[in-house]
Protein backbone atom coordinates (compact mmCIF):
# COMPACT_ATOMS: atom_id res chain seq x y z
CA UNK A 1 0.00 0.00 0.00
CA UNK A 2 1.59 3.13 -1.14
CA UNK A 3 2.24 5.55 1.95
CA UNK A 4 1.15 8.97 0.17
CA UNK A 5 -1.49 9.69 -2.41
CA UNK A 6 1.25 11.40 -4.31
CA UNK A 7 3.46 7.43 -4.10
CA UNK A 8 0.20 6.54 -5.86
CA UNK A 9 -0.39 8.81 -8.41
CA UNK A 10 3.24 9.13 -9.81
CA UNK A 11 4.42 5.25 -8.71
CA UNK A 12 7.14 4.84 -6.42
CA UNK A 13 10.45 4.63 -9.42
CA UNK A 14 9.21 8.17 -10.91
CA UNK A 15 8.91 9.64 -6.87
CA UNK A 16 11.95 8.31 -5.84
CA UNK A 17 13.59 10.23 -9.01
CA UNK A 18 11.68 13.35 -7.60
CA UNK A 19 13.27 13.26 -4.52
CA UNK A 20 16.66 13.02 -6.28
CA UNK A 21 15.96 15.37 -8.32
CA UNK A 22 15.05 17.79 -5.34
CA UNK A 23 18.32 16.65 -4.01
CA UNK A 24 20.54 18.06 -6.62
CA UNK A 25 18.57 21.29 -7.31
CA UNK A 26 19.44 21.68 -3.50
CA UNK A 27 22.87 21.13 -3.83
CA UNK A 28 23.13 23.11 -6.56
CA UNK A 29 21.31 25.92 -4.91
CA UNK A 30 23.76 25.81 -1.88
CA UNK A 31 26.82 25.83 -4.44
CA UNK A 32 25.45 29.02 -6.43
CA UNK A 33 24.54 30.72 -3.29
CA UNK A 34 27.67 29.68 -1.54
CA UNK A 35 29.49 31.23 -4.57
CA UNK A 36 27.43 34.48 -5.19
CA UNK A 37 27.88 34.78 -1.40
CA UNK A 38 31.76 34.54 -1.53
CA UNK A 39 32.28 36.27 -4.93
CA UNK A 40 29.81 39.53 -4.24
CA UNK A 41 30.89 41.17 -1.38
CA UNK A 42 27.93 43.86 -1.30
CA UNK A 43 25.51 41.02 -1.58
CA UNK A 44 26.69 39.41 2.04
CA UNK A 45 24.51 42.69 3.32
CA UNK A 46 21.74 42.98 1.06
CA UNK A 47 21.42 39.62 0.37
CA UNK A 48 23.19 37.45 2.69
CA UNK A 49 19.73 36.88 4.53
CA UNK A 50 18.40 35.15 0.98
CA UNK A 51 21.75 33.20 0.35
CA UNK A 52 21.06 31.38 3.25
CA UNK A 53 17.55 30.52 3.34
CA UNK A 54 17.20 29.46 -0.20
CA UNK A 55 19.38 26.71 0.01
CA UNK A 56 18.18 25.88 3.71
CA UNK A 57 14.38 25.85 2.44
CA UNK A 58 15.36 23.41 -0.21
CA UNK A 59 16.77 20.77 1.92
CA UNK A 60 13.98 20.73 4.17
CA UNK A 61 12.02 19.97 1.58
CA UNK A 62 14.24 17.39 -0.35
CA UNK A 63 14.21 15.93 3.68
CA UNK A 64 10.88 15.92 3.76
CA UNK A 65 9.77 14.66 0.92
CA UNK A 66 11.66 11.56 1.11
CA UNK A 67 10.54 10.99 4.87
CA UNK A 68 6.92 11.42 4.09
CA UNK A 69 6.57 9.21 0.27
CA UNK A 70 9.70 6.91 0.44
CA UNK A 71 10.79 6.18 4.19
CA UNK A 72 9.12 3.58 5.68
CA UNK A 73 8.85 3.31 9.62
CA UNK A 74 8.80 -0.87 10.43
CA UNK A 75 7.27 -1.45 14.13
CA UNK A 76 8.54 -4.63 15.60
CA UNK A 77 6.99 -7.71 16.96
CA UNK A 78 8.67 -6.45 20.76
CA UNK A 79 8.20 -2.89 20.26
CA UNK A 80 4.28 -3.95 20.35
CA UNK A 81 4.71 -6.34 22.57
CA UNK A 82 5.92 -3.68 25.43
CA UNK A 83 3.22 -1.43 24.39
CA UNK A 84 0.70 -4.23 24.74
CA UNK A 85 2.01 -4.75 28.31
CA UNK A 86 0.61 -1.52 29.52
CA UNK A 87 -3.00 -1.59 28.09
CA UNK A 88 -3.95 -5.48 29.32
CA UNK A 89 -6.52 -7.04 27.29
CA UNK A 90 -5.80 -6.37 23.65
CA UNK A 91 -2.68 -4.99 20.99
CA UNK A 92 -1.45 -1.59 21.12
CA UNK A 93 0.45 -0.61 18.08
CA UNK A 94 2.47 2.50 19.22
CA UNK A 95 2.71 4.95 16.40
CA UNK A 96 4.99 8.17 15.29
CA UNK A 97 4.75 11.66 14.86
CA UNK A 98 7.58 11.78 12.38
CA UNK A 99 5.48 12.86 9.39
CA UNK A 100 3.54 15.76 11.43
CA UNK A 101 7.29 16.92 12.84
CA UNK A 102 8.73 17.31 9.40
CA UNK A 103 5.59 19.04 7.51
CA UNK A 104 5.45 21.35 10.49
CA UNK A 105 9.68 22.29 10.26
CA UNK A 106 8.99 22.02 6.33
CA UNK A 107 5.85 25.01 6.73
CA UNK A 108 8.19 26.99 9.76
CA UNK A 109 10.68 26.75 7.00
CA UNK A 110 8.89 28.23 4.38
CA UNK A 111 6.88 31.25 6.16
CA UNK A 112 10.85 31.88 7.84
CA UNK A 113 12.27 32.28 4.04
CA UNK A 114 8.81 34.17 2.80
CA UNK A 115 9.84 36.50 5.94
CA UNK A 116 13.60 36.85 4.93
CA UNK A 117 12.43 37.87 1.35
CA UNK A 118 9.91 40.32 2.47
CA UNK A 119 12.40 41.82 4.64
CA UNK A 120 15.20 42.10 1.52
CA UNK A 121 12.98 43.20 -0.47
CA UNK A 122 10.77 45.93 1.00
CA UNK A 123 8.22 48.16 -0.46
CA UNK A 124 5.18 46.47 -2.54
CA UNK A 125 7.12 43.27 -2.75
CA UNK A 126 7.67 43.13 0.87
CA UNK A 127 4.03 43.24 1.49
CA UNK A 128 3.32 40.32 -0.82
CA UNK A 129 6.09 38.18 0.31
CA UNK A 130 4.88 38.77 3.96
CA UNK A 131 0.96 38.15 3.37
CA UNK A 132 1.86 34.68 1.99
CA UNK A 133 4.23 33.88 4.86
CA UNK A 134 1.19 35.06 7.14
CA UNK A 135 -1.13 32.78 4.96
CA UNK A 136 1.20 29.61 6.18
CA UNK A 137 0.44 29.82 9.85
CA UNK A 138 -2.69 28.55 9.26
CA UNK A 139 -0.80 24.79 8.36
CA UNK A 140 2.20 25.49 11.08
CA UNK A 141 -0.68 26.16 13.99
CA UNK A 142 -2.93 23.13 13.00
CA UNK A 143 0.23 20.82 12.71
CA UNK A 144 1.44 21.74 16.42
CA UNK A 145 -2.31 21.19 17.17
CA UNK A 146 -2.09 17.93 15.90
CA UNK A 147 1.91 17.61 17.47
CA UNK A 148 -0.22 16.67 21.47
CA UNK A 149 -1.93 13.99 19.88
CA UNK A 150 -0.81 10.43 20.30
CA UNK A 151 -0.77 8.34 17.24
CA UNK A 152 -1.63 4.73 18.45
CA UNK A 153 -3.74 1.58 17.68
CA UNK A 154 -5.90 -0.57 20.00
CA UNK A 155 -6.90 -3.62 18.84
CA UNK A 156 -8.72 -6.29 21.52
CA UNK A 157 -11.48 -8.89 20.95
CA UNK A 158 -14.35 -7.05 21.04
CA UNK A 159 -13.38 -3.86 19.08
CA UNK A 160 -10.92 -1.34 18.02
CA UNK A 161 -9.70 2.57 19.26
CA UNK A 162 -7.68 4.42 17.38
CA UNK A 163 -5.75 7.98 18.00
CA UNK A 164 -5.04 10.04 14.99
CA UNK A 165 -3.86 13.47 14.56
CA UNK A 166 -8.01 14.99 15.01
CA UNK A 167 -9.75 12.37 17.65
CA UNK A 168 -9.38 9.48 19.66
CA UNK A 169 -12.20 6.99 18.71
CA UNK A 170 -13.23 3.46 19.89
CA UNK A 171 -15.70 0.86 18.11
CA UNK A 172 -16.67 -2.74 18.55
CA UNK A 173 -16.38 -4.74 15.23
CA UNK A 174 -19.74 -5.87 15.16
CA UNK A 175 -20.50 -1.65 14.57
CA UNK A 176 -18.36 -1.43 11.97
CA UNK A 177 -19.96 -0.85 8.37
CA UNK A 178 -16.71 -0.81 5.95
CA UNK A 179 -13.33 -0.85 5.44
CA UNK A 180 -11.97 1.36 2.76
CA UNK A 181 -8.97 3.20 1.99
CA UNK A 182 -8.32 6.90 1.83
CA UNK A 183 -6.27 9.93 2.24
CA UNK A 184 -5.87 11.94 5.00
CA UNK A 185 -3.65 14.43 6.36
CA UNK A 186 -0.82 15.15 4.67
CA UNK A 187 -2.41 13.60 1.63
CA UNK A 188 -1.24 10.41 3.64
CA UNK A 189 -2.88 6.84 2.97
CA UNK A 190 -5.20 5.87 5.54
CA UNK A 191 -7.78 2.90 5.95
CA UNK A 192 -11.00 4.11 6.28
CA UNK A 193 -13.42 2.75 9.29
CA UNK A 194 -17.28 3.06 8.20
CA UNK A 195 -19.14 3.23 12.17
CA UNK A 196 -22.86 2.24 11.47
CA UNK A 197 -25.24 5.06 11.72
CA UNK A 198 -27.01 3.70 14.88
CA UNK A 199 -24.09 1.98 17.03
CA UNK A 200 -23.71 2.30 20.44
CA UNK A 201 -20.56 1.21 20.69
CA UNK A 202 -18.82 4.25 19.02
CA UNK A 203 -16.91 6.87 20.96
CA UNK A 204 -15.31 9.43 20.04
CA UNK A 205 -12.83 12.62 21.39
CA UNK A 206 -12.54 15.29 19.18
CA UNK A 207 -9.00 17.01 19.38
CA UNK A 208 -8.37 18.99 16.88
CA UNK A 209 -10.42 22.52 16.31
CA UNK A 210 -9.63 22.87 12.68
CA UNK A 211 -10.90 19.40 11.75
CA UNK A 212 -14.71 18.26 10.56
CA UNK A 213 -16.71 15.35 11.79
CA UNK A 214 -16.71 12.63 8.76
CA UNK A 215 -18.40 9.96 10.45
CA UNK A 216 -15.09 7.67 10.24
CA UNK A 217 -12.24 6.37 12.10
CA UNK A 218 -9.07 7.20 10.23
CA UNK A 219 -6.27 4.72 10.94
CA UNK A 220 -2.75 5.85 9.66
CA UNK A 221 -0.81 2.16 8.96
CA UNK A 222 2.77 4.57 7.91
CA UNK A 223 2.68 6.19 11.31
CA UNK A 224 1.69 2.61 13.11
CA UNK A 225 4.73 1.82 11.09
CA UNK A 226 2.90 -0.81 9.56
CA UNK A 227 2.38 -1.88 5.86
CA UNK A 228 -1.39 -1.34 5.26
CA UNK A 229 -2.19 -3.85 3.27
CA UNK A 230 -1.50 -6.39 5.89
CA UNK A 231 -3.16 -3.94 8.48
CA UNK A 232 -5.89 -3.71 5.87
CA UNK A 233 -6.45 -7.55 5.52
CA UNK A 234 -6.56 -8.26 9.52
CA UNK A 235 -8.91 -5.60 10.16
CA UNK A 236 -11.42 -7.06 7.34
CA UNK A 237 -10.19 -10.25 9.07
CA UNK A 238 -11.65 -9.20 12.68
CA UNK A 239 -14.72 -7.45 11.39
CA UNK A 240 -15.86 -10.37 8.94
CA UNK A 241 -14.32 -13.67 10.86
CA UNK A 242 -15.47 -12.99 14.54
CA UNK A 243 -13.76 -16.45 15.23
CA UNK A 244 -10.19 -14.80 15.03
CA UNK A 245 -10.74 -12.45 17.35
CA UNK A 246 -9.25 -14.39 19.89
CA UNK A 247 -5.72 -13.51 18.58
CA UNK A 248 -6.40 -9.85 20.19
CA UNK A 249 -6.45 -11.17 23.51
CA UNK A 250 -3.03 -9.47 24.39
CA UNK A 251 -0.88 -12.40 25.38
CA UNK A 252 1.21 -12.86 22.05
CA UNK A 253 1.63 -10.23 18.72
CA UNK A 254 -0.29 -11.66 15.67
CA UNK A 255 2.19 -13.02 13.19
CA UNK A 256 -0.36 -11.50 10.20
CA UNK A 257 0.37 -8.14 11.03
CA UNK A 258 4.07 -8.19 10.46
CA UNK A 259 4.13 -11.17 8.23
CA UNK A 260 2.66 -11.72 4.42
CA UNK A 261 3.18 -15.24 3.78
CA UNK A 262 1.33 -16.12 7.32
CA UNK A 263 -1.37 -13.40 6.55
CA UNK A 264 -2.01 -14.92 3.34
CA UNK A 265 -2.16 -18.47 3.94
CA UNK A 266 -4.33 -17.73 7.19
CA UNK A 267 -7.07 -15.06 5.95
CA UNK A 268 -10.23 -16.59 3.84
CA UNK A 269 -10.10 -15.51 -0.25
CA UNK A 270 -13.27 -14.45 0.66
CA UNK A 271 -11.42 -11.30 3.09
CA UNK A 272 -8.76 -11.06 1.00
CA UNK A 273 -9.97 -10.61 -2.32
CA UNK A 274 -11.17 -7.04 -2.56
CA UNK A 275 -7.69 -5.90 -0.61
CA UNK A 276 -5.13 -7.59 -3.00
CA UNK A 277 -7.44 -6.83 -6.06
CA UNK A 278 -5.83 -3.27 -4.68
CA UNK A 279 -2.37 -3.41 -3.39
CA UNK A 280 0.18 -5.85 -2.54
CA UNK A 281 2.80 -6.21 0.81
CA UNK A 282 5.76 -4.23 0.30
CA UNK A 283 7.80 -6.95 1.47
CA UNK A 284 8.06 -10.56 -0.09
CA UNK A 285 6.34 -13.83 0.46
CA UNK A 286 3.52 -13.23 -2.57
């Protein structure tokens, strides 16, 4: 399962020559501005503000461009296994704010440079280099919003809770209408949980003031550090096979969410089907 919408759209060989690319037009842009810097003497006051924040703005972005689309997070078997140990009863998946960190230092970046420029360049171009940094701290205040929230997953026999960057939400399978995939924040691949209209089993704790009530749970399998199609497959698993549910019990990690040969030859074609019509594991054993 790809980890971004933008992994999807473009395939993963053509981003990871994006990110290159970014790479060494960020190079470059430290070498010119290193030179211009060094060569123009009257530019290190005018301009040394803009020789340095250029090039700076351009590796955060090559940074985090590859951490959000092409560097994957892996969770392991005893890294769940201690979380589990301090929520009895079920499988807590401990997630990462990695993404959220960069995009926020990426955005800081950004309105910081838009700042420098407005500053260099004064007058009517100082205004409109200033009202577009000012138009960023919209993003930079909603990501340190989202910065206090835990990213987790809680899966036990009779249901699911989840803690995402907007709400913390709980649900017992039996409430849940679908499964789907998604996007969410950060244009980030998500598996979409469906509640049913009427169930009584749904909770929910809204966090985040900037966000809208969709009537789903939104569970984030790169920040679980998970690959989502094997998080895709156990949830359908859980929802559809109530008989497996006993796995969630807490006492031991289930193999199917770390491995793809033992989720394949252990989850019905019948579960299965509409998932790997869609997307394959990233690692082997297909």
């Amino acid at each position: 399962m790809p980890r971004s919408l933008l992994e999807r759209n473009l395939g993963r060989p053509l981003w990871v020559g994006v990110v290159v690319l970014n790479v060494i037009l960020a190079a470059t842009a430290t070498v010119l501005c290193a030179w211009v810097y060094l060569d123009d003497t009257g530019s290190r006051g005018s301009m040394g503000g803009v020789l340095i924040a250029v090039p700076a703005l351009w590796w955060v972005f090559a940074l985090t461009l590859w951490l959000t689309t092409l560097s994957r997070r892996r969770v392991t078997a005893e890294e769940i296994r201690r979380a589990s140990a301090t929520v009895p009863g079920g499988v807590l998946v401990p997630g990462s704010k990695r993404v959220p960190v960069m995009t926020a230092v990426a955005a800081i970046a950004a309105a910081s440079t838009l700042a420098v420029f407005a500053v260099t360049a004064g007058g009517g171009w100082g205004i409109m280099w200033a009202l577009l940094a000012v138009l960023l701290l919209g993003p930079i205040v909603s990501h340190l919003i989202s910065l206090r929230q835990p990213r987790r997953l809680f899966l036990h026999p009779r249901g699911l809770g989840s803690a995402t960057f907007h709400l913390d939400a709980e649900v017992n399978w039996d409430d849940i209408e679908s499964i789907d995939y998604g996007v969410g924040m950060n244009n980030v691949m998500v598996l979409k949980v469906g509640v049913r209209p009427d169930a009584r089993s749904y909770r929910e704790r809204w966090r985040h003031p900037f966000s809208r009530k969709r009537g789903v749970i939104d569970v984030d399998p790169s920040a679980l550090g998970l690959d989502g199609t094997l998080l895709w497959l156990a949830l359908r698993l859980y929802r559809l096979e109530p008989s497996t549910r006993h796995e969630l019990r807490g006492d031991r990690v289930p193999n199917r969410l770390l491995d793809a040969r033992e989720a394949r030859a252990t989850t019905p074609q019948h579960v299965s089907e509409p998932v790997l019509a869609t997307f394959t594991p990233e690692g082997g054993g297909w």
